[in-house]
C-alpha atoms as a PDB file:
ATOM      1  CA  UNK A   1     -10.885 -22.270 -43.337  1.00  0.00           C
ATOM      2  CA  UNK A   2      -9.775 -22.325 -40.064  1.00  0.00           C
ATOM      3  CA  UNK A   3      -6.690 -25.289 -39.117  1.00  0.00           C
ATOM      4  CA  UNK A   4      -7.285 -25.817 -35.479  1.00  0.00           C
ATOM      5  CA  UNK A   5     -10.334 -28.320 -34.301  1.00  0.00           C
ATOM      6  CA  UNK A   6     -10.806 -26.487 -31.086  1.00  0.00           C
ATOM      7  CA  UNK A   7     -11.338 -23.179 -33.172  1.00  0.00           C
ATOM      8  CA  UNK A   8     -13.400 -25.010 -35.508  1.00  0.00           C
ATOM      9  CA  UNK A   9     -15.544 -26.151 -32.787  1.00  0.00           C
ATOM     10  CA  UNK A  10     -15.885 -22.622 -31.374  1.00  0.00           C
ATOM     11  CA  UNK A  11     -16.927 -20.821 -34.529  1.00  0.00           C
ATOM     12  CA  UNK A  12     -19.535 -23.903 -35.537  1.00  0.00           C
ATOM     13  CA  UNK A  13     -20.750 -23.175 -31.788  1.00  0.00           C
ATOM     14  CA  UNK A  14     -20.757 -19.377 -32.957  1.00  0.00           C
ATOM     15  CA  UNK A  15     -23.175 -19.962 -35.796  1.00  0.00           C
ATOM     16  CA  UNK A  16     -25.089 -22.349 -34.417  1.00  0.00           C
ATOM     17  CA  UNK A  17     -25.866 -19.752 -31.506  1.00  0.00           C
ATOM     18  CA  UNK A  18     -26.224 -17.213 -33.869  1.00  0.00           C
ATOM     19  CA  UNK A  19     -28.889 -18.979 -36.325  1.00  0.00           C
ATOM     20  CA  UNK A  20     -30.813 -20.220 -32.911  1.00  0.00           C
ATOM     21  CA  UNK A  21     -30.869 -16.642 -31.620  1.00  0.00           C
ATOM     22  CA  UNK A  22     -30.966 -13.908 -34.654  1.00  0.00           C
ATOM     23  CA  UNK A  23     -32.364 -11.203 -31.867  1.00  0.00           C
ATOM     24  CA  UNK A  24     -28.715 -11.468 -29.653  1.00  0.00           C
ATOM     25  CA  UNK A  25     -26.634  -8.826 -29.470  1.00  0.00           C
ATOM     26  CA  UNK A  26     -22.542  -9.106 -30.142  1.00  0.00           C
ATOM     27  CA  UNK A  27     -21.831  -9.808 -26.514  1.00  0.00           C
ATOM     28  CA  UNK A  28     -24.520 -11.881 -25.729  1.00  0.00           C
ATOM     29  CA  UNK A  29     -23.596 -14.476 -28.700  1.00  0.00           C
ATOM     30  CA  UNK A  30     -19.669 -13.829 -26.739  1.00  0.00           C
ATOM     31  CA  UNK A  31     -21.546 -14.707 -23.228  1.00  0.00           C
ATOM     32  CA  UNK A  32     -23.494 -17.880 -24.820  1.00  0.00           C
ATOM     33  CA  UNK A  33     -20.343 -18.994 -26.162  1.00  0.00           C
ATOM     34  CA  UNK A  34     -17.786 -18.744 -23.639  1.00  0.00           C
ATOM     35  CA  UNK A  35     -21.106 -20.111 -21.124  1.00  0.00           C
ATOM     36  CA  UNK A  36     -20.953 -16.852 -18.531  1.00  0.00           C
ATOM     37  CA  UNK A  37     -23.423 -14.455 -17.478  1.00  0.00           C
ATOM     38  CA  UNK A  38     -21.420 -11.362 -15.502  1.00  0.00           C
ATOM     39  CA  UNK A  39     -18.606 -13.501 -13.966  1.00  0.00           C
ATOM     40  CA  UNK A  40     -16.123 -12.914 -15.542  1.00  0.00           C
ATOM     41  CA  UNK A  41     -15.390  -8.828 -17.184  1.00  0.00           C
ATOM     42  CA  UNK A  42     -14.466  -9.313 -20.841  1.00  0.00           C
ATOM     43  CA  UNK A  43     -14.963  -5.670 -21.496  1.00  0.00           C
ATOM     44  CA  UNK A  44     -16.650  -2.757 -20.320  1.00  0.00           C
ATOM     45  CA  UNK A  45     -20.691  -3.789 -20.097  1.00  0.00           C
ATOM     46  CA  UNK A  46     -19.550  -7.347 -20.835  1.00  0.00           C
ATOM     47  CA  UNK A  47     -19.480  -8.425 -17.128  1.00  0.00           C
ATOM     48  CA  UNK A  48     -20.267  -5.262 -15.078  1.00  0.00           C
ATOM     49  CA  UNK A  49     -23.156  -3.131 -15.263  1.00  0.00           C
ATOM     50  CA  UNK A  50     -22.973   1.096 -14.867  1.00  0.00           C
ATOM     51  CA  UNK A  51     -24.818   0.496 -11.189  1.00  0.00           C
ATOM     52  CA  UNK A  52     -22.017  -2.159 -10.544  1.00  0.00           C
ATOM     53  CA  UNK A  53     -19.258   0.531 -10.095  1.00  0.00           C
ATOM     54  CA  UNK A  54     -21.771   2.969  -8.370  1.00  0.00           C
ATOM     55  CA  UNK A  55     -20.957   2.596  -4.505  1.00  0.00           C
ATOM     56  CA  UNK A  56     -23.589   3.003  -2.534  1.00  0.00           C
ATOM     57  CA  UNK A  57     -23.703   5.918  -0.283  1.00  0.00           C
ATOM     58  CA  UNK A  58     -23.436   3.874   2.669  1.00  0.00           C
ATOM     59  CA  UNK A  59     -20.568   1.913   1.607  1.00  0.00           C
ATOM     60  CA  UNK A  60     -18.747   5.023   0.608  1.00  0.00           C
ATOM     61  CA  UNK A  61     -19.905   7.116   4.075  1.00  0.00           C
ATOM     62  CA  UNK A  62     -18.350   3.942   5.829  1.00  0.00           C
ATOM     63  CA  UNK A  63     -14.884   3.902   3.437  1.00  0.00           C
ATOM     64  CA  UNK A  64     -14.805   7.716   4.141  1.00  0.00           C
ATOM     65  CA  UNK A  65     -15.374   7.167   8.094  1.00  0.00           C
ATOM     66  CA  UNK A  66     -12.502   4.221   7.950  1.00  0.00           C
ATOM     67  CA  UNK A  67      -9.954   6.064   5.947  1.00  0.00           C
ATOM     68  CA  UNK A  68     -10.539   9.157   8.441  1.00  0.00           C
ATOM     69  CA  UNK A  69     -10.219   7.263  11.835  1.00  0.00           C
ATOM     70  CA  UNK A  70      -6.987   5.788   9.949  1.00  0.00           C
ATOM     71  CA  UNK A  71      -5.873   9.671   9.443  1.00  0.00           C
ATOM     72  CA  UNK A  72      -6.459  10.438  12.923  1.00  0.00           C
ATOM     73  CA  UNK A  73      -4.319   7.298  13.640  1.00  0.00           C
ATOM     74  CA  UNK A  74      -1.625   7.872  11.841  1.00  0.00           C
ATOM     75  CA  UNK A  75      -1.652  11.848  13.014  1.00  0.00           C
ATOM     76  CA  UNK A  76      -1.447  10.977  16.576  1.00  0.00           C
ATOM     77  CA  UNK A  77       1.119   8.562  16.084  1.00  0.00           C
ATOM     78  CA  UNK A  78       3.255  11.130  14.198  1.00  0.00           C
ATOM     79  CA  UNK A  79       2.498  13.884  16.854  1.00  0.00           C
ATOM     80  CA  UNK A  80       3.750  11.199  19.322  1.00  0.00           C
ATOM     81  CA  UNK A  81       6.695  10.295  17.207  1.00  0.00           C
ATOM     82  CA  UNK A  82       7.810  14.123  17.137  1.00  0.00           C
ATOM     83  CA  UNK A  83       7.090  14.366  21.265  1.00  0.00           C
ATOM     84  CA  UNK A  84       9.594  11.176  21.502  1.00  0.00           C
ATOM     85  CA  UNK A  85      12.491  12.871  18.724  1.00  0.00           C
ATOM     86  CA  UNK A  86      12.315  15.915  20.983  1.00  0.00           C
ATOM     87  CA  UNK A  87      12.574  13.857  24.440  1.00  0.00           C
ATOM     88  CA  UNK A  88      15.637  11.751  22.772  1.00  0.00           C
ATOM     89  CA  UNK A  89      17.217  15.239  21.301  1.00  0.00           C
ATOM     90  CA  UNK A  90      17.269  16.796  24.881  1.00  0.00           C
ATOM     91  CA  UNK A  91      18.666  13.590  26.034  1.00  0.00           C
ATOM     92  CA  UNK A  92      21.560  13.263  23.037  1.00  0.00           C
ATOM     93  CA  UNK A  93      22.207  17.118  24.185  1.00  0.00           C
ATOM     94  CA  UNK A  94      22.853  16.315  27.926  1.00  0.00           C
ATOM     95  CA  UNK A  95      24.852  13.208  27.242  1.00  0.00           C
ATOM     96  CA  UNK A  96      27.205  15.198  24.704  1.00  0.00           C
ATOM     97  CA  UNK A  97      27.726  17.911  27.399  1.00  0.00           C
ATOM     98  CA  UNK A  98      28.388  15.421  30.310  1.00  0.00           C
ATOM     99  CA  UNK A  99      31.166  13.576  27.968  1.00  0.00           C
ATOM    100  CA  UNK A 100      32.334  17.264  27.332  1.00  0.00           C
ATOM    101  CA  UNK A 101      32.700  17.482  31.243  1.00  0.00           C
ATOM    102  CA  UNK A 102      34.046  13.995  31.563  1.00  0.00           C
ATOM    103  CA  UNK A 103      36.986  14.775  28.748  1.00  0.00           C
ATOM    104  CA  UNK A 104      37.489  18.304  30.349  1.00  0.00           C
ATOM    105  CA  UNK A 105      38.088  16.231  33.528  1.00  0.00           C
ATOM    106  CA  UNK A 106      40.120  13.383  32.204  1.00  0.00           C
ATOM    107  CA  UNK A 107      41.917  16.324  30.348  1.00  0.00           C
ATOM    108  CA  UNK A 108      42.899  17.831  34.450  1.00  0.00           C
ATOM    109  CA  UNK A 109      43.669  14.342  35.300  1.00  0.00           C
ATOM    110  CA  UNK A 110      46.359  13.303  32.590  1.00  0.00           C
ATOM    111  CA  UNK A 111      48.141  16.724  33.256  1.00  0.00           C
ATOM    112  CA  UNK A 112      47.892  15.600  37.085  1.00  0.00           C
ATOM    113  CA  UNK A 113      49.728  12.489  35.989  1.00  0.00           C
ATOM    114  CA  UNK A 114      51.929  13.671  33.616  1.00  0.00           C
ATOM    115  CA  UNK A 115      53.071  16.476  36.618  1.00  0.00           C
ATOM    116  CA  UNK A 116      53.307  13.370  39.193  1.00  0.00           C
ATOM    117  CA  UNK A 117      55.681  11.614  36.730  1.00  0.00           C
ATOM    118  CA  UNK A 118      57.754  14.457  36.222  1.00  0.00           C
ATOM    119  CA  UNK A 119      58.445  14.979  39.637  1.00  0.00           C
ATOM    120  CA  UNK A 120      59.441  11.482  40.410  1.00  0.00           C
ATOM    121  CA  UNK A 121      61.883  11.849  37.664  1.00  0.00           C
END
């Protein structure tokens, strides 16, 4: 015997469905019960059908014509990603060898200095 009036209910509902309809299937005494017809998957054939999870060519020639305009996308955005690391490489380059000049010169300046200093002296 089952304690719990809700399940009680359910399982009288069960064999009332059951003596009404002797020809049902399993699942279709589940689907009377619970009051669905394929809205909601229980299990494998219990809401979806084999055809349901068939794409249809034309779905699956547009997903495949999406997915490669997306490629293409993101492959020209990468190319142009690489064109701008180069650009900002050369750029890092020159700067380093200007501040190479710039110390080199600072360098001829502070021994200018230093050489002023010691002749004041």
């Amino acid at each position: 015997m089952i304690k719990d009036d809700a399940a009680n209910e359910r399982h009288a509902k069960i064999l009332e469905i059951m003596e009404a309809n002797p020809d049902f299937t399993a699942l279709e005494v589940v689907e009377a019960t619970l009051e669905q017809k394929r809205g909601h998957v229980i299990y494998f054939g219990g809401g979806l059908r084999p055809k349901d999870l068939k794409s249809s060519t034309s779905t699956k020639d547009a997903t495949d014509a999406n997915l490669e305009a997306q490629l293409r996308r993101l492959d020209e955005e990468t190319e142009a990603l690489q064109r701008s690391v180069i650009e900002l490489k050369g750029i890092v380059a020159e700067q380093v060898e200007e501040m190479a000049n710039l110390k080199g010169e600072m360098k001829k300046l502070q021994e200018m200095f230093d050489s002023s200093q010691n002749r004041q002296h």
